[in-house]
C-alpha atoms as a PDB file:
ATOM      1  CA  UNK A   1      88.418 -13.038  76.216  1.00  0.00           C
ATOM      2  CA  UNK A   2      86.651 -15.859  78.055  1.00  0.00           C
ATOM      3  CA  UNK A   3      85.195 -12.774  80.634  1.00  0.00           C
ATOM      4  CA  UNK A   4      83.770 -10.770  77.620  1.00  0.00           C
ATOM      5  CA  UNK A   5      82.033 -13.757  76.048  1.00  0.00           C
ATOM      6  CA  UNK A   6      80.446 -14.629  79.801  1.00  0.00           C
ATOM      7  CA  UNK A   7      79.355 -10.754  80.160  1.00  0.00           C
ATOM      8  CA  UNK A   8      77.931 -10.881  76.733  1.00  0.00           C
ATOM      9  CA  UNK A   9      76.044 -14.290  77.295  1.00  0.00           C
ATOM     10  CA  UNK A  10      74.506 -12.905  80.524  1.00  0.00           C
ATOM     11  CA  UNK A  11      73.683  -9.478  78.752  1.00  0.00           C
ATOM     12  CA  UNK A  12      72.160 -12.015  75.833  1.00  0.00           C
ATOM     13  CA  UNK A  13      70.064 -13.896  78.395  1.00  0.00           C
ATOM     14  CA  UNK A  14      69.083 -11.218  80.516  1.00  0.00           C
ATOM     15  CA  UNK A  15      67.479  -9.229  76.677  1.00  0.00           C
ATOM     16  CA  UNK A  16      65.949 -12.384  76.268  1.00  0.00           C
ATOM     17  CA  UNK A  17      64.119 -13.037  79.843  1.00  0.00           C
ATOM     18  CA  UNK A  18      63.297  -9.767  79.424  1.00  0.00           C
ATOM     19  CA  UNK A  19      61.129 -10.085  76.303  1.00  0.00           C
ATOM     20  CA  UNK A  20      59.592 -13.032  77.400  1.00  0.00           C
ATOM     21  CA  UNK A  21      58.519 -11.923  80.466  1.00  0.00           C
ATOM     22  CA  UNK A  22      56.939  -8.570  78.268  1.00  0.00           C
ATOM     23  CA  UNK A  23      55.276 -11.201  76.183  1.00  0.00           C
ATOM     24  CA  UNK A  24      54.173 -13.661  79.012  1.00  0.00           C
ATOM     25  CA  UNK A  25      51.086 -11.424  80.511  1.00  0.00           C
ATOM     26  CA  UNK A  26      47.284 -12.199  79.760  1.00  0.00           C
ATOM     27  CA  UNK A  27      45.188 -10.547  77.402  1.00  0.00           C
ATOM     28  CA  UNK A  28      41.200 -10.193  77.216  1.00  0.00           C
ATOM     29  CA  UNK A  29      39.679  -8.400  74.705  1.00  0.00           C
ATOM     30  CA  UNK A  30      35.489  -7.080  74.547  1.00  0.00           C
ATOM     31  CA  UNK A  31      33.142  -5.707  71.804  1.00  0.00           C
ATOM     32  CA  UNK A  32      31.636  -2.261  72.568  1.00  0.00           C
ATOM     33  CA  UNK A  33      28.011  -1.505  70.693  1.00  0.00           C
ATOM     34  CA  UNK A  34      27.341   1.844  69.657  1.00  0.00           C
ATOM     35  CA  UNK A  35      23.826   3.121  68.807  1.00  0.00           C
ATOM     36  CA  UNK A  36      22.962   6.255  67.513  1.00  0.00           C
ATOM     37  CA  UNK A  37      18.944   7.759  67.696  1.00  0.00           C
ATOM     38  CA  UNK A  38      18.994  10.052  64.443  1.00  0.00           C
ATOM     39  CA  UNK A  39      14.958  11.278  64.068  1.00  0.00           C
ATOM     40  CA  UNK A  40      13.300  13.612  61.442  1.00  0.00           C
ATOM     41  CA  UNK A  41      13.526  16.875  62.564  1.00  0.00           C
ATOM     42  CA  UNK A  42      12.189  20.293  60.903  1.00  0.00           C
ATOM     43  CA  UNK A  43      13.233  23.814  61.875  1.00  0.00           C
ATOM     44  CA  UNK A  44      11.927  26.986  60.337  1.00  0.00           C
ATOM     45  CA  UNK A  45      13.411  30.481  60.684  1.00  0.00           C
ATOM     46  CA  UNK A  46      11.480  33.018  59.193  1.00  0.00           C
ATOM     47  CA  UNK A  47      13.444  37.066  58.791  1.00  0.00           C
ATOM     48  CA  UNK A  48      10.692  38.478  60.142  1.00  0.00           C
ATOM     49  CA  UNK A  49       6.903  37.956  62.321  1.00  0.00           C
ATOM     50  CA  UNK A  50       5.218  40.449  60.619  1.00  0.00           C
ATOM     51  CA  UNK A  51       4.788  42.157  57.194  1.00  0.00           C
ATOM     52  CA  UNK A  52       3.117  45.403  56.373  1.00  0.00           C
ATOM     53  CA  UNK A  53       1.211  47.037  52.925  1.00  0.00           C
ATOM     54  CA  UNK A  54       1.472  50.914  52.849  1.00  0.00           C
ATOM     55  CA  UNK A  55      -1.504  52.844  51.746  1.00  0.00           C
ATOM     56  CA  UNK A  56      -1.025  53.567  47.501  1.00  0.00           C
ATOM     57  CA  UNK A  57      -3.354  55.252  45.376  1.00  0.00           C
ATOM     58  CA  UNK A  58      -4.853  52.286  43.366  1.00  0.00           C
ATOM     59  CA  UNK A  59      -3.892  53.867  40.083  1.00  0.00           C
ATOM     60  CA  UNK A  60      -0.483  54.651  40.589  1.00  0.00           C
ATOM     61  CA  UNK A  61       0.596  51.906  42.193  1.00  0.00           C
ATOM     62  CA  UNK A  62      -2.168  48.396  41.462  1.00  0.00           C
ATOM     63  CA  UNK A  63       0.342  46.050  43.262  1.00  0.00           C
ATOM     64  CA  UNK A  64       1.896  47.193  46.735  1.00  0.00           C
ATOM     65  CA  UNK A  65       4.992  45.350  47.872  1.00  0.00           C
ATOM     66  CA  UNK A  66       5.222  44.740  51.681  1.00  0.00           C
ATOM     67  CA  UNK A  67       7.789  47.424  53.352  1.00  0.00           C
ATOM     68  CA  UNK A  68       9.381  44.424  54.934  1.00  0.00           C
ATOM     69  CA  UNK A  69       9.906  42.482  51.288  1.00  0.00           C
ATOM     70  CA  UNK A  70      12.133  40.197  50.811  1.00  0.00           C
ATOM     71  CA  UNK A  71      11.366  37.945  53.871  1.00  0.00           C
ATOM     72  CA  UNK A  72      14.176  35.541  54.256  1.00  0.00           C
ATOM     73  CA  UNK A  73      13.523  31.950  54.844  1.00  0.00           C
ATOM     74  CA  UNK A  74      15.748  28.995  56.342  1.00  0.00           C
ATOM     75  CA  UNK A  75      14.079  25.575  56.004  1.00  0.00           C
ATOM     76  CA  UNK A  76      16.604  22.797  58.440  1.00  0.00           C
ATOM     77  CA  UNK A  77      15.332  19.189  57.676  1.00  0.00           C
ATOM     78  CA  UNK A  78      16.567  15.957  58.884  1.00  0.00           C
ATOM     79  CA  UNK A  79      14.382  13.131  57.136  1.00  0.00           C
ATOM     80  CA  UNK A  80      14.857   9.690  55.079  1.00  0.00           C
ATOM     81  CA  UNK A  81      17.175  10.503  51.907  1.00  0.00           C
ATOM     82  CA  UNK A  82      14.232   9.677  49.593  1.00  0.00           C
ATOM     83  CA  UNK A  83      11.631  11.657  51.644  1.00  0.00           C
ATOM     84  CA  UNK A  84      10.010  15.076  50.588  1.00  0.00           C
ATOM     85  CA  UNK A  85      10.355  17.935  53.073  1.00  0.00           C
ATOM     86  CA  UNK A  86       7.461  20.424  52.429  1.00  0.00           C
ATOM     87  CA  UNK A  87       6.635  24.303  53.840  1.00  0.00           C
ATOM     88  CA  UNK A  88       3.019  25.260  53.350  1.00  0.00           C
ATOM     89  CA  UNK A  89       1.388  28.347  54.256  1.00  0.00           C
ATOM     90  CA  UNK A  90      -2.207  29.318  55.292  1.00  0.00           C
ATOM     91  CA  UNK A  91      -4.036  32.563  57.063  1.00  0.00           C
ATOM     92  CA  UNK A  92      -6.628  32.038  58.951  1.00  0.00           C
ATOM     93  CA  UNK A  93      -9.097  34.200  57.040  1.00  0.00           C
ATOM     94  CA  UNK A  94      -9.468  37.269  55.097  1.00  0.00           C
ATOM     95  CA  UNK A  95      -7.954  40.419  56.114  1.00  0.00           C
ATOM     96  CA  UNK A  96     -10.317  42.108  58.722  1.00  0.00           C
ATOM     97  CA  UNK A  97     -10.642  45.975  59.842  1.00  0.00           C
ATOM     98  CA  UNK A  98     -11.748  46.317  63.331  1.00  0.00           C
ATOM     99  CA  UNK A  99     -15.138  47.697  61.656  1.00  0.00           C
ATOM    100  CA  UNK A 100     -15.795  44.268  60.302  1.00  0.00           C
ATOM    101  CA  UNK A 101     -14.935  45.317  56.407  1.00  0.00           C
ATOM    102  CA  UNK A 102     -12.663  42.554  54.767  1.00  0.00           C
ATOM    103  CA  UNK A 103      -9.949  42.491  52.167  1.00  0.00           C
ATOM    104  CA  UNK A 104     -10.052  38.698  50.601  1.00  0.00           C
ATOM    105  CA  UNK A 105      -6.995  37.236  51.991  1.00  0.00           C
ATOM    106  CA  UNK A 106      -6.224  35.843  48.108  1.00  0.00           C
ATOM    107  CA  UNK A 107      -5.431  39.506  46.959  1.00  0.00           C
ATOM    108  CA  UNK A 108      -2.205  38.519  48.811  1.00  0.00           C
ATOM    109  CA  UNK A 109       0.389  36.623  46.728  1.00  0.00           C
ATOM    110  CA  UNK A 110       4.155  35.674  47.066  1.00  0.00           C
ATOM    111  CA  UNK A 111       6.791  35.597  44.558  1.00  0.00           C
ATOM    112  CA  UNK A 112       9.910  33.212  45.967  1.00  0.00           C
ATOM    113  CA  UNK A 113      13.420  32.769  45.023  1.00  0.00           C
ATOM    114  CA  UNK A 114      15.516  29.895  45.799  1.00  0.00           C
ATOM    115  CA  UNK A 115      16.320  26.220  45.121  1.00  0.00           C
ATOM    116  CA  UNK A 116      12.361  24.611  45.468  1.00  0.00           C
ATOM    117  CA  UNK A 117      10.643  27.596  46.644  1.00  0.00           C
ATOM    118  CA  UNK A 118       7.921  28.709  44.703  1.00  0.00           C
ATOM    119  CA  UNK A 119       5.470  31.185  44.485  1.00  0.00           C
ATOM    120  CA  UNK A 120       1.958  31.858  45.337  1.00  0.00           C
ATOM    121  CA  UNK A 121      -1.278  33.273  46.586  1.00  0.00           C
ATOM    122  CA  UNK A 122      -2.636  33.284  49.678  1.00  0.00           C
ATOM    123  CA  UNK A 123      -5.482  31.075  50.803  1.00  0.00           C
ATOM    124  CA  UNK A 124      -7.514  30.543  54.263  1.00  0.00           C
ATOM    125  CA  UNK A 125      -9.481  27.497  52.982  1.00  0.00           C
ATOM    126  CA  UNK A 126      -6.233  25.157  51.183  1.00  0.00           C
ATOM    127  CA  UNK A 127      -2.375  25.414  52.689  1.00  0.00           C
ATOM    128  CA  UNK A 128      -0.465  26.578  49.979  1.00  0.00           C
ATOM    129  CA  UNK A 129       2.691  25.006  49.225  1.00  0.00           C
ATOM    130  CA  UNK A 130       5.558  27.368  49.632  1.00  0.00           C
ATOM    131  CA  UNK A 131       8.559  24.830  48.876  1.00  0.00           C
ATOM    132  CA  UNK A 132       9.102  21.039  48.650  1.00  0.00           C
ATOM    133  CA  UNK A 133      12.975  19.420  49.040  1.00  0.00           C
ATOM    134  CA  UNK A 134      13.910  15.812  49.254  1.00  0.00           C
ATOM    135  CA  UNK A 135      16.158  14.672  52.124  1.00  0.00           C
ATOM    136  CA  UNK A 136      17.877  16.041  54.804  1.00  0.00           C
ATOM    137  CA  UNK A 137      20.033  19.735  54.383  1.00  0.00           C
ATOM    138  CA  UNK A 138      19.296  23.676  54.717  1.00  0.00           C
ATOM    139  CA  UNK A 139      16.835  25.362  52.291  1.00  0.00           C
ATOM    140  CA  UNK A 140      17.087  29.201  52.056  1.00  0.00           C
ATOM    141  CA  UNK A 141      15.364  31.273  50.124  1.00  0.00           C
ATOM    142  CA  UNK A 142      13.268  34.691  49.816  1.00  0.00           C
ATOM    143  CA  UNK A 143       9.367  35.652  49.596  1.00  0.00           C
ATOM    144  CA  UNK A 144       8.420  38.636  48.324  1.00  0.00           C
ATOM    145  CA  UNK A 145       4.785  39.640  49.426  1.00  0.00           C
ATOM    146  CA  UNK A 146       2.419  41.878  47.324  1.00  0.00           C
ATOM    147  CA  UNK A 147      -1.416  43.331  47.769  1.00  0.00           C
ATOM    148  CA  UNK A 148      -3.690  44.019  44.996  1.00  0.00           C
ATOM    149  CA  UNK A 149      -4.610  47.156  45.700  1.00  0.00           C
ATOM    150  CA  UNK A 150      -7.910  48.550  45.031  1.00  0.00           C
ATOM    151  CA  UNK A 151     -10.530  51.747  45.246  1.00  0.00           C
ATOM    152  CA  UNK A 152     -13.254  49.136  46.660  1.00  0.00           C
ATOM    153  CA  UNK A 153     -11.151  48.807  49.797  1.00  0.00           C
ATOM    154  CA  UNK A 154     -12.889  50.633  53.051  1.00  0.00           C
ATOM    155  CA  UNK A 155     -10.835  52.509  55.126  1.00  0.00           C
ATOM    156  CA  UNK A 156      -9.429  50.520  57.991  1.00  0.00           C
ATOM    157  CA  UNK A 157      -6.327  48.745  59.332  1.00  0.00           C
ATOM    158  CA  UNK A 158      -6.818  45.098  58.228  1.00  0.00           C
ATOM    159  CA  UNK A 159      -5.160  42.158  59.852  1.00  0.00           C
ATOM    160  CA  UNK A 160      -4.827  38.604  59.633  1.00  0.00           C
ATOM    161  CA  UNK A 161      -2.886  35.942  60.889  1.00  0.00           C
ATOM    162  CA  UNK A 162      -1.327  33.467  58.410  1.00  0.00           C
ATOM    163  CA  UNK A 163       0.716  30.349  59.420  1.00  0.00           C
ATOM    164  CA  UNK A 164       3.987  28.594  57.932  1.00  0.00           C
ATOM    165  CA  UNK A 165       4.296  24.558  58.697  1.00  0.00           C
ATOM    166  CA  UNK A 166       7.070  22.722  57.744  1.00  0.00           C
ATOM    167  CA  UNK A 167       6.662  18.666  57.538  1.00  0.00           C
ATOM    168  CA  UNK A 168       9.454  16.555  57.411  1.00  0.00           C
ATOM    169  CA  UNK A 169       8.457  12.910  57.195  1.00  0.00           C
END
């Protein structure tokens, strides 16, 4: 009996060197700071780089859609939770034939669909607002493009480039 009680002892003292000795090493501990740049950002994707009005007889058809209608638009912003996001659009004239006749670039006009789009009409002299969000997300939405057609028109292929900006304070 006496050997068991000595064998458990040692076995007693050896568990509890043992967990002292775990608990005896140093510790050290340090802070990390983490930063994080997060700017205002825009990005605009636009379906397509081009649009283009058939040739209609003015009577049948007053209004011609754009073959390419609808144009699909994706508006990315990354901006201050309480700041507006806005998509203009302006050409840079009127619509010009290579024989100098013109087609006044406001006889072009937009209906839009999606959350803050809206619709419009053309303009070279103002941007036109095309859609406003607040804060940050993805905006999509669709423009449909139309031409008052007319029997004043001269014959021609008439051209004009236009530009989208999107602002993102």
């Amino acid at each position: 009996m006496k050997k068991t009680n000595i064998i458990a002892s040692i076995v007693t003292l050896a568990l509890l060197l043992a967990s002292t000795l775990a608990f005896a090493g140093d510790q050290a501990t340090a802070n990390l700071t983490i930063n994080a740049a997060v700017n205002a950002r825009a990005k605009l994707t636009l379906g397509t780089n081009a649009i283009n009005f058939p040739d209609a007889d003015p009577d049948d058809t007053p209004s011609i859609a754009a073959a390419e209608n609808g144009v699909s638009v994706t508006v990315k912003v990354r901006t201050g939770s309480a700041s507006a996001a806005t998509l203009t659009h302006q050409a840079a004239g009127d619509l010009v034939a290579s024989n100098t006749n013109n087609i006044p670039v406001s006889n072009v006009t937009w209906t839009a669909s999606g959350t803050g789009f809206s619709s419009g009409t053309m303009s070279s002299s103002t941007a036109r607002t095309v859609g406003s969000w607040t804060g940050s997300g993805t905006k999509s939405g669709t423009l449909n493009f139309s031409l008052a057609n007319s029997w004043s028109y001269a014959t021609g292929t008439y051209t004009v480039a236009s530009t989208f900006t999107l602002t993102a304070p």
